[in-house]
N, C-alpha and C. Protein backbone atom coordinates (compact mmCIF):
# COMPACT_ATOMS: atom_id res chain seq x y z
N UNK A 1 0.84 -1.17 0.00
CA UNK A 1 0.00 0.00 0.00
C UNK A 1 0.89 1.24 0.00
N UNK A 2 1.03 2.03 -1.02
CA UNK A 2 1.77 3.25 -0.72
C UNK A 2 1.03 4.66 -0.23
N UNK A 3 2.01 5.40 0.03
CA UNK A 3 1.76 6.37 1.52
C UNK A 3 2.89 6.98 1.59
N UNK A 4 2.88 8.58 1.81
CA UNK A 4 3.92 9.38 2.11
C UNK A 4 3.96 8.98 3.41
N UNK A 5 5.82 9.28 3.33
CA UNK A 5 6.11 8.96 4.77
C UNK A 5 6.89 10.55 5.29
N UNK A 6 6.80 10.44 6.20
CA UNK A 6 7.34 11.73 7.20
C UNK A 6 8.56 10.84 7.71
N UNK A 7 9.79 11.70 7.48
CA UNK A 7 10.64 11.44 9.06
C UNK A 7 10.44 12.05 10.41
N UNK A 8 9.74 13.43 9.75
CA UNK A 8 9.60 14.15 11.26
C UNK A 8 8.29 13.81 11.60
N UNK A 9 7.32 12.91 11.19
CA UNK A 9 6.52 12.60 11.85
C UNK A 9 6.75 11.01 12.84
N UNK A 10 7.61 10.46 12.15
CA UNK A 10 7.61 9.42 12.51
C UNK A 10 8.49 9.42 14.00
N UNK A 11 9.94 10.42 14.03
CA UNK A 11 10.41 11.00 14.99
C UNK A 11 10.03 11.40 16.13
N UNK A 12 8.56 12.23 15.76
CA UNK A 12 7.67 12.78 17.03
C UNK A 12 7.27 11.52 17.88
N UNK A 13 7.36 10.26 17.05
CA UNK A 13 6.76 9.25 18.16
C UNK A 13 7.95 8.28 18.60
N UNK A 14 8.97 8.78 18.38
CA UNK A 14 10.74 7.99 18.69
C UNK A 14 11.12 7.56 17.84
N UNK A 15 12.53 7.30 18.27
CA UNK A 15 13.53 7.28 17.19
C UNK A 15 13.38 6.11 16.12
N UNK A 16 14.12 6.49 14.82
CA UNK A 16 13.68 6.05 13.54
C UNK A 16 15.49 5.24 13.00
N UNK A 17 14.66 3.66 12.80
CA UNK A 17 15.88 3.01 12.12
C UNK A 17 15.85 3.22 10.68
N UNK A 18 17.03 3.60 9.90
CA UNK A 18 16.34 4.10 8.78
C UNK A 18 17.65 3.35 7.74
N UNK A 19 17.16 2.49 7.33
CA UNK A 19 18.24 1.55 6.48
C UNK A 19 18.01 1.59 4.89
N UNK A 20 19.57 1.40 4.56
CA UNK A 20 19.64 1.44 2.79
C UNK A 20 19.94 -0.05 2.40
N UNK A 21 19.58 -0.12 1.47
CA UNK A 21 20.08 -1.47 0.64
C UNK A 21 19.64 -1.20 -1.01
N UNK A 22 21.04 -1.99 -1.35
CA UNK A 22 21.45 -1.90 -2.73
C UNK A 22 19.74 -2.21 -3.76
N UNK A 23 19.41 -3.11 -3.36
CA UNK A 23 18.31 -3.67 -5.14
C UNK A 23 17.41 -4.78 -4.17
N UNK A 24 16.18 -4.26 -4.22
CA UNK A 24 14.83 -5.35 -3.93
C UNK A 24 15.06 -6.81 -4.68
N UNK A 25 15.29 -7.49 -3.93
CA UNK A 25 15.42 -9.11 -4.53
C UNK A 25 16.42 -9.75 -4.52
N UNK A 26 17.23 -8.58 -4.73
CA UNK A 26 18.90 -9.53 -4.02
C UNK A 26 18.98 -10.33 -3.25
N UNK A 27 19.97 -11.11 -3.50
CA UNK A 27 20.00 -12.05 -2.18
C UNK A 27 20.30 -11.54 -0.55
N UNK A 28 21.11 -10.74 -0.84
CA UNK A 28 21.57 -10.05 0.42
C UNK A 28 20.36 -8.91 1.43
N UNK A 29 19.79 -8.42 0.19
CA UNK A 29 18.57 -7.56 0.63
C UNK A 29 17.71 -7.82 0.85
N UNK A 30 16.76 -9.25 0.15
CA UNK A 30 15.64 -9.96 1.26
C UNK A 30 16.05 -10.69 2.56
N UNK A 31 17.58 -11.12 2.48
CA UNK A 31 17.82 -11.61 3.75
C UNK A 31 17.85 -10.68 4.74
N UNK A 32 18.09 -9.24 4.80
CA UNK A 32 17.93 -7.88 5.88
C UNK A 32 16.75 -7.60 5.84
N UNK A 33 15.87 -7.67 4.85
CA UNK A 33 14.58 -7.40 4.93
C UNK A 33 13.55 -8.37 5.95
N UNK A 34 13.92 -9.50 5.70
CA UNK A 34 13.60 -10.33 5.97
C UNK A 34 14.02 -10.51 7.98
N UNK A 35 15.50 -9.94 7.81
CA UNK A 35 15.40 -9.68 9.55
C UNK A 35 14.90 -8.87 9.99
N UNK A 36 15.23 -7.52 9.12
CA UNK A 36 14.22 -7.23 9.88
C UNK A 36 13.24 -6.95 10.18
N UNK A 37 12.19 -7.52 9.51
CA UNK A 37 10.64 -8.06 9.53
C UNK A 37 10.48 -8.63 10.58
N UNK A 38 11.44 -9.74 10.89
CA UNK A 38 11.58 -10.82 12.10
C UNK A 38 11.54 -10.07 13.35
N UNK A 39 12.07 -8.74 13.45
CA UNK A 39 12.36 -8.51 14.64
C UNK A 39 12.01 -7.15 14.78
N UNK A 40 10.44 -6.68 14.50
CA UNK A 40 9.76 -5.85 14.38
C UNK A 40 9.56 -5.74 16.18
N UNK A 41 9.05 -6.64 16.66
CA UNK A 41 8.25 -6.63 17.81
C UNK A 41 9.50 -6.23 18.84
N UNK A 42 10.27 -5.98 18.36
CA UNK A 42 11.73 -5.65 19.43
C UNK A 42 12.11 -4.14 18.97
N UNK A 43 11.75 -3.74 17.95
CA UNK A 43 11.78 -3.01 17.38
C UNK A 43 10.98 -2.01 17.98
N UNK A 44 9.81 -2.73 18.06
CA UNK A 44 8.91 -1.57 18.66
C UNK A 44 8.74 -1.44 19.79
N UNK A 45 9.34 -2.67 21.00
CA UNK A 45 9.29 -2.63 22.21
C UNK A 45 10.05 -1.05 22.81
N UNK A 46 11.57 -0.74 21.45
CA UNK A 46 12.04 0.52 21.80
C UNK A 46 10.96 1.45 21.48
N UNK A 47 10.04 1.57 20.54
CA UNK A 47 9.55 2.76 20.60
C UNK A 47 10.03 3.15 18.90
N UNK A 48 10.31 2.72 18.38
CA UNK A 48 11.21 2.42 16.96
C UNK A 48 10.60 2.47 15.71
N UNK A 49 10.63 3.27 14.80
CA UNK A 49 9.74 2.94 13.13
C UNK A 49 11.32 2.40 12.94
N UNK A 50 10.57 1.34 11.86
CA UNK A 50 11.56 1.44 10.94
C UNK A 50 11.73 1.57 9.59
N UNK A 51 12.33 1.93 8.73
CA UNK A 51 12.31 2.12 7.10
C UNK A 51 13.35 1.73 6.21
N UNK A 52 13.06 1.18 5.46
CA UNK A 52 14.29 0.64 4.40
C UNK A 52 14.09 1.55 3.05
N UNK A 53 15.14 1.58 2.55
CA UNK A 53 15.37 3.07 1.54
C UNK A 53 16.16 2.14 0.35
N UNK A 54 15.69 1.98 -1.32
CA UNK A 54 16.42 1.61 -1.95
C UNK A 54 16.27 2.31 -3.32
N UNK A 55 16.64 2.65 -4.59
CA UNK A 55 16.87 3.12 -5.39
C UNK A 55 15.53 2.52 -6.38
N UNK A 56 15.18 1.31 -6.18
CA UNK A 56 13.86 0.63 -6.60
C UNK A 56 12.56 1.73 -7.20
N UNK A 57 11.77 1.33 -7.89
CA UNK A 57 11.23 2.20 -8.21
C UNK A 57 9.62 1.18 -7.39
N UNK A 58 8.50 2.39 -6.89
CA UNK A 58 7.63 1.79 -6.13
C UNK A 58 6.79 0.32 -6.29
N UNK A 59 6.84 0.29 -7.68
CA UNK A 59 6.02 -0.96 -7.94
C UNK A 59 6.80 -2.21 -7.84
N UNK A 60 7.75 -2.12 -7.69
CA UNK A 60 9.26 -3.22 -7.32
C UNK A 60 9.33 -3.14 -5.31
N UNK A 61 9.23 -1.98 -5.20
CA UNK A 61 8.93 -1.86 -3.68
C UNK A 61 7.61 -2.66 -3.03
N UNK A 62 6.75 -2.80 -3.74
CA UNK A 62 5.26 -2.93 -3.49
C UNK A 62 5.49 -4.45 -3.26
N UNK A 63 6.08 -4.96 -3.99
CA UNK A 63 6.32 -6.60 -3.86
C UNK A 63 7.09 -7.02 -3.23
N UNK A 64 8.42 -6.37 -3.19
CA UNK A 64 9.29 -6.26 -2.00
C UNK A 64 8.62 -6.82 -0.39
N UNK A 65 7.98 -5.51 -0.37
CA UNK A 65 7.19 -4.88 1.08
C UNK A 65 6.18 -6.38 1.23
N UNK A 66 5.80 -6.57 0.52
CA UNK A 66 5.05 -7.92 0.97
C UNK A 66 5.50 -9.27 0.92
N UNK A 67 6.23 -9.17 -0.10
CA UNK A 67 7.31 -10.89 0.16
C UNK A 67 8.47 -10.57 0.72
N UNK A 68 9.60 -9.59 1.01
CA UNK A 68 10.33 -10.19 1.99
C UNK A 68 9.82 -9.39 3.42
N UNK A 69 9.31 -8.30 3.27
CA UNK A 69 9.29 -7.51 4.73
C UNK A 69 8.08 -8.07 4.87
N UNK A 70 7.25 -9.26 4.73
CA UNK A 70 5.98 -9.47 5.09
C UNK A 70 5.35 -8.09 5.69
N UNK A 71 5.22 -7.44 5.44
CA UNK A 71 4.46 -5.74 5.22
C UNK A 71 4.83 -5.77 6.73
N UNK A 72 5.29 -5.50 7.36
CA UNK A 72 5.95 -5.27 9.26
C UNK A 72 6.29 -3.90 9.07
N UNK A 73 7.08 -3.20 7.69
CA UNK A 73 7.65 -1.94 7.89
C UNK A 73 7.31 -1.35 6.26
N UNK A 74 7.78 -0.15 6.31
CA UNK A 74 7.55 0.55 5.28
C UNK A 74 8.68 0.73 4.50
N UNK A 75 8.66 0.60 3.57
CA UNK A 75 10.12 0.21 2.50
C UNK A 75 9.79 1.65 1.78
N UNK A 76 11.08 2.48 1.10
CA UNK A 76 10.69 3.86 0.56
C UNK A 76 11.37 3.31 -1.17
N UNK A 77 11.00 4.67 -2.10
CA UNK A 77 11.71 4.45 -3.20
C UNK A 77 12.64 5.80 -3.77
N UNK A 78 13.78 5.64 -3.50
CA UNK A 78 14.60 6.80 -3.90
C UNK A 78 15.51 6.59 -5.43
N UNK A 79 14.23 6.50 -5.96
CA UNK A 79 15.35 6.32 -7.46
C UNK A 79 15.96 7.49 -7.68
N UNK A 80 16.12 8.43 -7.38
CA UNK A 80 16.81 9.75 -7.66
C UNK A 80 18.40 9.58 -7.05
N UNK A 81 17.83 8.91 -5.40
CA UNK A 81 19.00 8.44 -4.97
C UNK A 81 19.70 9.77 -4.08
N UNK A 82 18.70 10.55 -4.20
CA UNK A 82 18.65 11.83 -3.57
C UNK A 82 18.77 11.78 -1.81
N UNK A 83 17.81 11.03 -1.39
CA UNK A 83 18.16 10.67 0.10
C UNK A 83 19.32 10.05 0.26
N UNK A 84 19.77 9.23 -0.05
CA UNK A 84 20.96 7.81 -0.14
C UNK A 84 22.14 9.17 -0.20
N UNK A 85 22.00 9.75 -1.31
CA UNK A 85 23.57 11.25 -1.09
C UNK A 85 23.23 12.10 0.50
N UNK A 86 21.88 12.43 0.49
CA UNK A 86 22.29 12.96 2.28
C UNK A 86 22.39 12.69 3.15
N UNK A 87 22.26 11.64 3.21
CA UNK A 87 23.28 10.43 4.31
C UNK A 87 24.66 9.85 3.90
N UNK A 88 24.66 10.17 2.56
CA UNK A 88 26.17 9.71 2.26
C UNK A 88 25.97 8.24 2.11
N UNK A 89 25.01 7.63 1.73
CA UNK A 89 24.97 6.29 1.40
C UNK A 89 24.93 5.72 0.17
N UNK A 90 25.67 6.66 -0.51
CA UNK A 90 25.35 5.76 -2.13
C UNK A 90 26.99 4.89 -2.06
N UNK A 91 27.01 3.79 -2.96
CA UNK A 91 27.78 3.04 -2.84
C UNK A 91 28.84 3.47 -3.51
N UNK A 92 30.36 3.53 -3.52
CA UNK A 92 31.38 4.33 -3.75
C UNK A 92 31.73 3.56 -5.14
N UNK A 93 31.33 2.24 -5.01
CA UNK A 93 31.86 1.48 -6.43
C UNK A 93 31.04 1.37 -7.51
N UNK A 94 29.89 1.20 -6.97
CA UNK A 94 28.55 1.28 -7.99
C UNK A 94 27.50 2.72 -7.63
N UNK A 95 27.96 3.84 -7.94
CA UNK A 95 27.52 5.21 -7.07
C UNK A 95 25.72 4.71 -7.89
N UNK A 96 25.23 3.71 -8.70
CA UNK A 96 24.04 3.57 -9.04
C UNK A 96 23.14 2.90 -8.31
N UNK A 97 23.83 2.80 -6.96
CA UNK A 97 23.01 1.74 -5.91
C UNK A 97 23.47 2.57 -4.65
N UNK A 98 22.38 2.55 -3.57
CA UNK A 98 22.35 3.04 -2.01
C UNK A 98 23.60 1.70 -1.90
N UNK A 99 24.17 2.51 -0.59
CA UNK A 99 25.30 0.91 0.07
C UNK A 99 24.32 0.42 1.48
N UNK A 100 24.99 -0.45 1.54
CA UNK A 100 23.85 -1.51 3.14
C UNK A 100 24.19 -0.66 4.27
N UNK A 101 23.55 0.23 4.43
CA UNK A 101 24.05 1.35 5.91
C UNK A 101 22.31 1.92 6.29
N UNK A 102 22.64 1.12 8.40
CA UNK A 102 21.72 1.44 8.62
C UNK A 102 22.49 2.39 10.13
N UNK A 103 21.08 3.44 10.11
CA UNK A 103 21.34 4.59 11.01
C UNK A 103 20.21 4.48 12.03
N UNK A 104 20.17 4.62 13.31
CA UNK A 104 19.39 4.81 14.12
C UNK A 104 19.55 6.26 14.63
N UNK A 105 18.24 7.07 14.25
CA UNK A 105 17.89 8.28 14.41
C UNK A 105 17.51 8.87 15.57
N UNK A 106 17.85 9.55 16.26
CA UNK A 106 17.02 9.87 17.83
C UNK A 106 16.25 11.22 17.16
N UNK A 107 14.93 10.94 18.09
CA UNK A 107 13.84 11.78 18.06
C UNK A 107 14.27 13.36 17.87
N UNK A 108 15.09 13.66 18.04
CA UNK A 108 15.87 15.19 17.96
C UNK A 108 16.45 15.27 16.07
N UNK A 109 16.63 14.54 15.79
CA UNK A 109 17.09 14.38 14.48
C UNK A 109 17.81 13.86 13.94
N UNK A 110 18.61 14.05 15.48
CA UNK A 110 20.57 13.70 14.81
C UNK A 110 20.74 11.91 15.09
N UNK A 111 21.76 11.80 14.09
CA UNK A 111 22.04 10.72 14.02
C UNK A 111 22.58 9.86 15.16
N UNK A 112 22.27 8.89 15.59
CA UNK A 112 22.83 8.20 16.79
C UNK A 112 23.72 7.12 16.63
N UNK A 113 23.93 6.88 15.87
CA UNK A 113 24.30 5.53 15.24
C UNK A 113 24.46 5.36 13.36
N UNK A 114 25.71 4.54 12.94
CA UNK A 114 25.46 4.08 11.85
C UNK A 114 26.46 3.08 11.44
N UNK A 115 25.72 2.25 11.00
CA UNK A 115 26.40 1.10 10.82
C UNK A 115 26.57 0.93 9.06
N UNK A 116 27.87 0.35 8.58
CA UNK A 116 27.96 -0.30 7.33
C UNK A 116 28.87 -1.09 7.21
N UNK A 117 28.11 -2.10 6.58
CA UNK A 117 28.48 -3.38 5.83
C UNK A 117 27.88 -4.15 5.14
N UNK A 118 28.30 -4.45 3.76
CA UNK A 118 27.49 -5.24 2.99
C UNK A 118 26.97 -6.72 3.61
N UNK A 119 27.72 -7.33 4.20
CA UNK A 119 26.76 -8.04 5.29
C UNK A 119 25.83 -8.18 5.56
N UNK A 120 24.62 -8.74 5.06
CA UNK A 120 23.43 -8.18 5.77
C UNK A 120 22.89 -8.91 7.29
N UNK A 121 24.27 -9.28 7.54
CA UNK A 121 23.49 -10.19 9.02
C UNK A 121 23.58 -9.74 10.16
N UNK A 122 24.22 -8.57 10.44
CA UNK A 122 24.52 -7.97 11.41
C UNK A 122 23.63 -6.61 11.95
N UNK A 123 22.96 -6.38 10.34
CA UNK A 123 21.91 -4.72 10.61
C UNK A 123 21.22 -4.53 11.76
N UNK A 124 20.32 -5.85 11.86
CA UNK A 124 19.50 -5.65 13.11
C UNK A 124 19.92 -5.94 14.17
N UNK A 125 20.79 -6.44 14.98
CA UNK A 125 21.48 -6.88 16.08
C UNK A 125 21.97 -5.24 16.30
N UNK A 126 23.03 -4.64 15.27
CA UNK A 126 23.76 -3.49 15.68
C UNK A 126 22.79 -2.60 16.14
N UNK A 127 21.77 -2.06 15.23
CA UNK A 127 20.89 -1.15 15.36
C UNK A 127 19.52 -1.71 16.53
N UNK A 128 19.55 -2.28 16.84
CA UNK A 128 19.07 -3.19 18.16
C UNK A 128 19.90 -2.69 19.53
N UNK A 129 20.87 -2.65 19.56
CA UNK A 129 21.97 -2.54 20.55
C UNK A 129 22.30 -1.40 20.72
N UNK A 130 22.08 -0.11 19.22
CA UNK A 130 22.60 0.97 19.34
C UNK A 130 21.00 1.86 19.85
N UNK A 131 19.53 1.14 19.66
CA UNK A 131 18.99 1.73 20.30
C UNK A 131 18.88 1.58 21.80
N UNK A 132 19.17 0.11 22.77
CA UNK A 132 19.52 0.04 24.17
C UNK A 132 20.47 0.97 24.65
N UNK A 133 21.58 1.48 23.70
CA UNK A 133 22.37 2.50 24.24
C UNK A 133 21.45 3.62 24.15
N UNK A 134 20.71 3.66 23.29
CA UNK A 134 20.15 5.40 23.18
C UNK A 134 19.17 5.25 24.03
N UNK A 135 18.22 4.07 24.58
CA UNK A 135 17.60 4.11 25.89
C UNK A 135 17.97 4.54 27.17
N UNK A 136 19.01 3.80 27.29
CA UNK A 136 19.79 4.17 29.01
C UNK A 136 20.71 5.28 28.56
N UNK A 137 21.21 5.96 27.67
CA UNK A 137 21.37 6.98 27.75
C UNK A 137 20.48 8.14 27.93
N UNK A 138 18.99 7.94 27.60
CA UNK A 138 17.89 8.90 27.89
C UNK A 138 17.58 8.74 29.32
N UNK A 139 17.70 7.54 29.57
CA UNK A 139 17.30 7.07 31.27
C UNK A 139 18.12 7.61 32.30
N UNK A 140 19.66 8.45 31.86
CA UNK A 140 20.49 9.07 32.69
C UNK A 140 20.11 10.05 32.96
């Protein structure tokens, strides 16, 4: 189902995991999608949206969003690739693809966290861990 998304709306209700990946269908990118679909409910126990950002164009997203993210999160489409440059995430070797870099956002804006590696097995664990730090750091 597509739908504008807000960051600053999504912010107003806590912080936002906000991940890139190269191409819908890859092997590497339904397997992150796919985690983190898995681990929504931990996700939200922080208080957490999350969003995946790829160069895909929406109707490639649309199928995406339902076979690997079993619809849990909202997948975006930046074929411009325009977001992916203001995070600095386009890929340095193939500048025609976002690179696998995910950021956990605190409600203020700024970045709290960012992780990269083409890897995709590590996204949700890091950004999992980097929001428990941004918990008990609010809890101080």
């Amino acid at each position: 189902k597509q739908f504008q998304f807000s960051l600053a709306a999504a912010l107003a209700k806590g912080p936002v995991v906000l991940y890139f990946f190269p191409a819908a269908f890859s092997e590497g990118c339904s397997i992150e999608a796919h985690n983190f679909a898995e681990a929504i409910p931990q996700f939200d126990a922080f208080g957490a949206t999350v969003v995946g950002v790829s160069r895909d164009d929406i109707g490639m997203l649309s199928r995406f969003s339902v076979q690997a993210c079993n619809g849990k999160f909202a997948v975006a489409s930046d074929e411009s690739l325009s977001i992916a440059r203001s995070y600095d995430a386009v890929m340095q070797y193939r500048p025609e693809y976002a690179n696998r870099v995910s950021f956990v956002i605190e409600p203020s804006g700024k970045v709290f966290y960012r992780y990269l590696s083409l890897d995709p097995t590590r996204h949700v664990t890091n950004t999992l861990a980097a929001l428990r730090d941004l918990k008990q750091r609010a809890a101080k």
